[in-house]
Protein backbone atom coordinates (compact mmCIF):
# COMPACT_ATOMS: atom_id res chain seq x y z
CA UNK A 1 124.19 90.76 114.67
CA UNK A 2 122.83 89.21 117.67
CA UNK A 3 122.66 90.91 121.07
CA UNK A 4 121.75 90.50 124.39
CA UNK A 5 121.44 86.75 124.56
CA UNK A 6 120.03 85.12 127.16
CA UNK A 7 122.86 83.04 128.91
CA UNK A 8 121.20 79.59 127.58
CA UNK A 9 121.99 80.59 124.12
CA UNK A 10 125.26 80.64 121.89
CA UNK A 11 127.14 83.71 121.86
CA UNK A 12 127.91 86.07 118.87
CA UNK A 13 131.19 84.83 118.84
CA UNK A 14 131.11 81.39 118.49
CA UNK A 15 132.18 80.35 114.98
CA UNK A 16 130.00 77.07 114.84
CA UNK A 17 127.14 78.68 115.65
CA UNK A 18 127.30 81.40 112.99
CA UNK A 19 127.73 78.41 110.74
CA UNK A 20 124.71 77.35 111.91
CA UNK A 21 123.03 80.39 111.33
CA UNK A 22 123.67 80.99 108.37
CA UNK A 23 122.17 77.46 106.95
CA UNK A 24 119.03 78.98 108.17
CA UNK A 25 116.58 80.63 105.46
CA UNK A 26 115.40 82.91 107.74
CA UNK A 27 118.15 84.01 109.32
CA UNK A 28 119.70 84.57 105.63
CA UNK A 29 116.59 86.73 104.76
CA UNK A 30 116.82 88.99 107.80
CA UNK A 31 120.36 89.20 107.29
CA UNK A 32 119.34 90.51 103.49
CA UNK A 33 116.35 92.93 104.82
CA UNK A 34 119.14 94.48 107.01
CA UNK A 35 121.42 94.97 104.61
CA UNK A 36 117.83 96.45 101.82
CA UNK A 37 116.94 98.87 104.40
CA UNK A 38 120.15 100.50 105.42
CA UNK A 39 120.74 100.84 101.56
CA UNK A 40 117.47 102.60 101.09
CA UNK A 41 118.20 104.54 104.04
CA UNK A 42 122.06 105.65 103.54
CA UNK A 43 121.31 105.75 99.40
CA UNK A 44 118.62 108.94 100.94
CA UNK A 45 121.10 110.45 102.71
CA UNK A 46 123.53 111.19 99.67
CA UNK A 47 120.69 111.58 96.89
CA UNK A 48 119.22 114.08 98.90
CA UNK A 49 122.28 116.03 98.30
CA UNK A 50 122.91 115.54 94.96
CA UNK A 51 120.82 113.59 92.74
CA UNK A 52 123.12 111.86 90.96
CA UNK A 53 125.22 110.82 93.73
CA UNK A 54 127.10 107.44 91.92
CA UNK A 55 127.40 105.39 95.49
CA UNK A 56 123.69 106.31 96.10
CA UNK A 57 122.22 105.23 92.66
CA UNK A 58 124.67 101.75 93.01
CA UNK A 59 122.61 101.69 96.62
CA UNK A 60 119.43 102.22 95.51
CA UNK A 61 119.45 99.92 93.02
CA UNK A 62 120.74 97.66 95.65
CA UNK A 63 118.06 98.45 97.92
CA UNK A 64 115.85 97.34 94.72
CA UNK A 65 117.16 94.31 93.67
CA UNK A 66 117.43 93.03 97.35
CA UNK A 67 113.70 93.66 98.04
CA UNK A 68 112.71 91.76 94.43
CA UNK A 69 114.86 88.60 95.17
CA UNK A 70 113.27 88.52 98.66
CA UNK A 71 109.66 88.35 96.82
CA UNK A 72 111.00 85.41 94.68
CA UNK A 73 111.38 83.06 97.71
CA UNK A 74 108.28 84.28 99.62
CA UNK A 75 106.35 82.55 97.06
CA UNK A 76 102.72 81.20 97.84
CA UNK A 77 104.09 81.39 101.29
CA UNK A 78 100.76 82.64 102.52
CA UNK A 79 99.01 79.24 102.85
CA UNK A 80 101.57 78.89 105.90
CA UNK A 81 100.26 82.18 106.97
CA UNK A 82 96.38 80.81 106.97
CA UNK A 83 97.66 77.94 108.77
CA UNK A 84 99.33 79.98 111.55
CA UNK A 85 96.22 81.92 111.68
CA UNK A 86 93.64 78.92 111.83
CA UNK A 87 95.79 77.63 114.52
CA UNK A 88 95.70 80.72 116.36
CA UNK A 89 91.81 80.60 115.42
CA UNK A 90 91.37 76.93 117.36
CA UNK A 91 93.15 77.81 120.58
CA UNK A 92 91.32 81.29 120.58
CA UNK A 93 88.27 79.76 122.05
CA UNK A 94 89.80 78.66 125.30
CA UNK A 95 92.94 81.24 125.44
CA UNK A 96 91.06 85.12 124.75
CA UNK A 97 91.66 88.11 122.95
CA UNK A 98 95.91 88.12 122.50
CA UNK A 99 94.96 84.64 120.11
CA UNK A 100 91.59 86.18 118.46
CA UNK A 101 94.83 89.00 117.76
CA UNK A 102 97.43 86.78 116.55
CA UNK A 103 94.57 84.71 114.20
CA UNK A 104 93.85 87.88 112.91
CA UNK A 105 97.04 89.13 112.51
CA UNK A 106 98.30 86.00 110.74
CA UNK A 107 95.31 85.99 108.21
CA UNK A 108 96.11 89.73 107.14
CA UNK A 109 99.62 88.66 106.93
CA UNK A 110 98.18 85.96 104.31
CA UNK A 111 96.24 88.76 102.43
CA UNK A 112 99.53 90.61 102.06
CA UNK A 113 101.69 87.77 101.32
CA UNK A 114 99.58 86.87 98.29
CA UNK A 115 99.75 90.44 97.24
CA UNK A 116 103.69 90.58 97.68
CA UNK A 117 103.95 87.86 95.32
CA UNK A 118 101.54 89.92 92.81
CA UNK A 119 103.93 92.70 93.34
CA UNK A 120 106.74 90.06 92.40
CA UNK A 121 104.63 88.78 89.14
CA UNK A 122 103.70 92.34 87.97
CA UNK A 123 107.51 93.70 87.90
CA UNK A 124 108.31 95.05 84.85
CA UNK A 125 111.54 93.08 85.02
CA UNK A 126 109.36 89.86 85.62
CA UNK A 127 105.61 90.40 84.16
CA UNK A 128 104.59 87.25 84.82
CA UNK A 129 101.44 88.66 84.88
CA UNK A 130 100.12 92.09 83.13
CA UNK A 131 97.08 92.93 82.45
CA UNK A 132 96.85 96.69 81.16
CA UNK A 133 93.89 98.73 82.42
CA UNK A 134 93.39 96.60 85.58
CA UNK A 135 92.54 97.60 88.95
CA UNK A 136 94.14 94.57 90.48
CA UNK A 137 96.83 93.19 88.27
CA UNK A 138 99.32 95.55 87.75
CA UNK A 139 102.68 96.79 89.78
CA UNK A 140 101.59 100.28 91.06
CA UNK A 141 98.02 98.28 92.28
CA UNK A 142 99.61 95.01 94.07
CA UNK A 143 102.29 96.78 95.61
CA UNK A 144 100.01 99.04 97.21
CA UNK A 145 98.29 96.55 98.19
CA UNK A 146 100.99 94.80 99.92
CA UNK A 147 101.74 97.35 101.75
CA UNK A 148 98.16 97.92 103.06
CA UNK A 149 97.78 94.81 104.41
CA UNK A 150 101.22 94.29 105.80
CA UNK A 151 100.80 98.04 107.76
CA UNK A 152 97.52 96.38 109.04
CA UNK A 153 99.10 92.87 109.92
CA UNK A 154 101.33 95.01 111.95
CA UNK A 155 99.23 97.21 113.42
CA UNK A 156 97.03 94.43 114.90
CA UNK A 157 100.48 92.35 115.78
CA UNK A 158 101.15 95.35 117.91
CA UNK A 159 98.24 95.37 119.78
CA UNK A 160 98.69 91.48 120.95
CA UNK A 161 101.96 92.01 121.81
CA UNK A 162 101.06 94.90 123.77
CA UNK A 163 99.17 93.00 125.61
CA UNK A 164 101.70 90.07 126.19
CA UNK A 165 104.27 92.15 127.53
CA UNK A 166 101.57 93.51 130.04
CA UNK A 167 101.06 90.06 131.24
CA UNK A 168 104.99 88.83 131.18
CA UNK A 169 106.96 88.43 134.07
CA UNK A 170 109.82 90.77 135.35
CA UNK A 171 112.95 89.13 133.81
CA UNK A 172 113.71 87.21 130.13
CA UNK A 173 109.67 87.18 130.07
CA UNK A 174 109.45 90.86 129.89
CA UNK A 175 112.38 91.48 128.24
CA UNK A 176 111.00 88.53 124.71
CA UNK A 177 108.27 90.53 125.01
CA UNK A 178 109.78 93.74 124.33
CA UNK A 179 111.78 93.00 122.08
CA UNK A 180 108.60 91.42 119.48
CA UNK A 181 106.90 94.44 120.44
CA UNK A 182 110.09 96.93 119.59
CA UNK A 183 109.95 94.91 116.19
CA UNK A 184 106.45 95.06 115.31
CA UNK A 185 106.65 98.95 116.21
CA UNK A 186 109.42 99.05 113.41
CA UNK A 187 107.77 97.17 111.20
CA UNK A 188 104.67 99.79 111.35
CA UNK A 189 106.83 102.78 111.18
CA UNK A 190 108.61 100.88 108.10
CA UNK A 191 105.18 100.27 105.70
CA UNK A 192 103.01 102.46 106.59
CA UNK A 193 104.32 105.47 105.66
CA UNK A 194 103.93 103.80 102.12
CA UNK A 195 100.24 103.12 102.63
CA UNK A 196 96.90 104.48 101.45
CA UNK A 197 95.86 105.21 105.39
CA UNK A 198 99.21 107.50 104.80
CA UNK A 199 98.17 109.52 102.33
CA UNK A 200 94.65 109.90 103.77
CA UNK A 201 96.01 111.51 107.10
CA UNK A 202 98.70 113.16 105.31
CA UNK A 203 101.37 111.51 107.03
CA UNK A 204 103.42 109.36 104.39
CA UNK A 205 106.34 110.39 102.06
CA UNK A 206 104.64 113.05 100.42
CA UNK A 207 104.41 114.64 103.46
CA UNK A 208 108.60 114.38 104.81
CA UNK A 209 107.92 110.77 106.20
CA UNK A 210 111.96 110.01 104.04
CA UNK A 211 113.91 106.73 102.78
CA UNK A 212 116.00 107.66 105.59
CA UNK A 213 113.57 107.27 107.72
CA UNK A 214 111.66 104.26 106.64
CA UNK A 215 115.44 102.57 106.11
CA UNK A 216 116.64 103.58 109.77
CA UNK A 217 112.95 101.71 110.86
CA UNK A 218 113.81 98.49 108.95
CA UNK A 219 116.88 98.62 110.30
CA UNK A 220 115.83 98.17 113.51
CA UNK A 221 113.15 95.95 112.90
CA UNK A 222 115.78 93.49 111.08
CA UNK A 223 117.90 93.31 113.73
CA UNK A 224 115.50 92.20 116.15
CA UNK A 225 114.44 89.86 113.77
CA UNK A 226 118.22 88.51 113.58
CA UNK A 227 117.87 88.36 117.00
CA UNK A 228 114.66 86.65 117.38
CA UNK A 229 116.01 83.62 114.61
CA UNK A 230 119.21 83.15 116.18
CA UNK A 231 117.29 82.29 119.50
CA UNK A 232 115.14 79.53 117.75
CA UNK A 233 117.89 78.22 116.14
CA UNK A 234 119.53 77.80 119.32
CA UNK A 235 119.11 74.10 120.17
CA UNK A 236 120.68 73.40 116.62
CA UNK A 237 124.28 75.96 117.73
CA UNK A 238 126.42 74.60 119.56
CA UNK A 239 129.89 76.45 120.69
């Protein structure tokens, strides 16, 4: 799962550190998103061409189960999210516009959190909470929802690290950089062909935008992501 490493960090094939790795939360849950998103994608492939393909139901429902138990331990997880962003909110004032970016990208990131653990809550296999008739409380509505605000916590992500790789240095500087901007990319491509800004500009699934697709983008986003966890738990691997 991890690739080009810079030399200061453990390689791929060091038992002890994939030991390590795999203690880490994180690192388990990208591991998982990889794993959701090729099964949405591949499960595509073989329902496109027949419907009742057996390995693409078992895949979808895969796909499905994956992405509910991932909800489960995101759980009020968006007060962390307000914290990143009132942090980024502070230091704004004397570092610019990337910051003003990342506060605001971290709040939205809040706003969707909350709403992926409404999705969670309003599953019919869950139903913590259902209230018929509502605008707000229901599956269809929250998961929506999530999906708006994570395409727009993206979008603005993006955009800041846009700008950081245009102000990184030639070398492991440039190349961080373009590698959290390669992942945000993915991440857009991944919800927001699912969103109501979509379906506006006639863009979304309706209109071709596939599983395959959106699976082959998550892909790629969770494997930076693999990337990007293996590097912070770095100081913990050890060969």
């Amino acid at each position: 799962m991890p690739f080009d490493l810079p030399s200061n960090v453990s390689p791929a094939w060091s038992g002890a550190a994939w030991a390590s790795a795999l203690n880490n939360r994180d690192f388990q849950d990208k591991q998982l998103r990889l794993l959701q998103y090729a099964s949405r994608g591949i499960a595509d492939c073989l329902l496109r061409g027949d419907p009742k393909h057996r390995f693409g139901l078992k895949l979808l429902a895969l796909c499905s189960q994956l992405s509910l138990s991932r909800k489960a331990f995101r759980a009020v997880r968006f007060f962390a999210d307000f914290r990143a962003a009132l942090n980024h909110l502070r230091a704004a004032w004397k570092e610019g516009p990337v910051r003003w970016l990342q506060a605001a990208q971290w709040l939205l990131m809040g706003v969707h959190i909350f709403w992926d653990n409404m999705t969670f809550c309003t599953h019919k296999s869950i139903q913590l909470v259902n209230v018929e008739n509502s605008r707000f409380w229901y599956y269809a509505s929250a998961n929506l929802r999530q999906k708006n605000w994570r395409a727009m916590a993206d979008s603005v992500g993006l955009a800041a690290a846009l700008l950081l790789w245009r102000r990184a240095l030639q070398g492991v500087g440039r190349r961080e950089a373009t590698y959290a901007m390669l992942k945000l990319a993915a991440d857009v491509a991944t919800y927001f062909p699912e969103t109501t800004a979509a379906a506006w500009a006639r863009v979304g699934k309706v209109d071709g935008w596939r599983d395959a697709y959106i699976g082959l983008a998550g892909c790629v986003a969770s494997l930076v992501s693999c990337r990007a966890e293996w590097l912070k738990c770095a100081s913990r691997i050890t060969l």
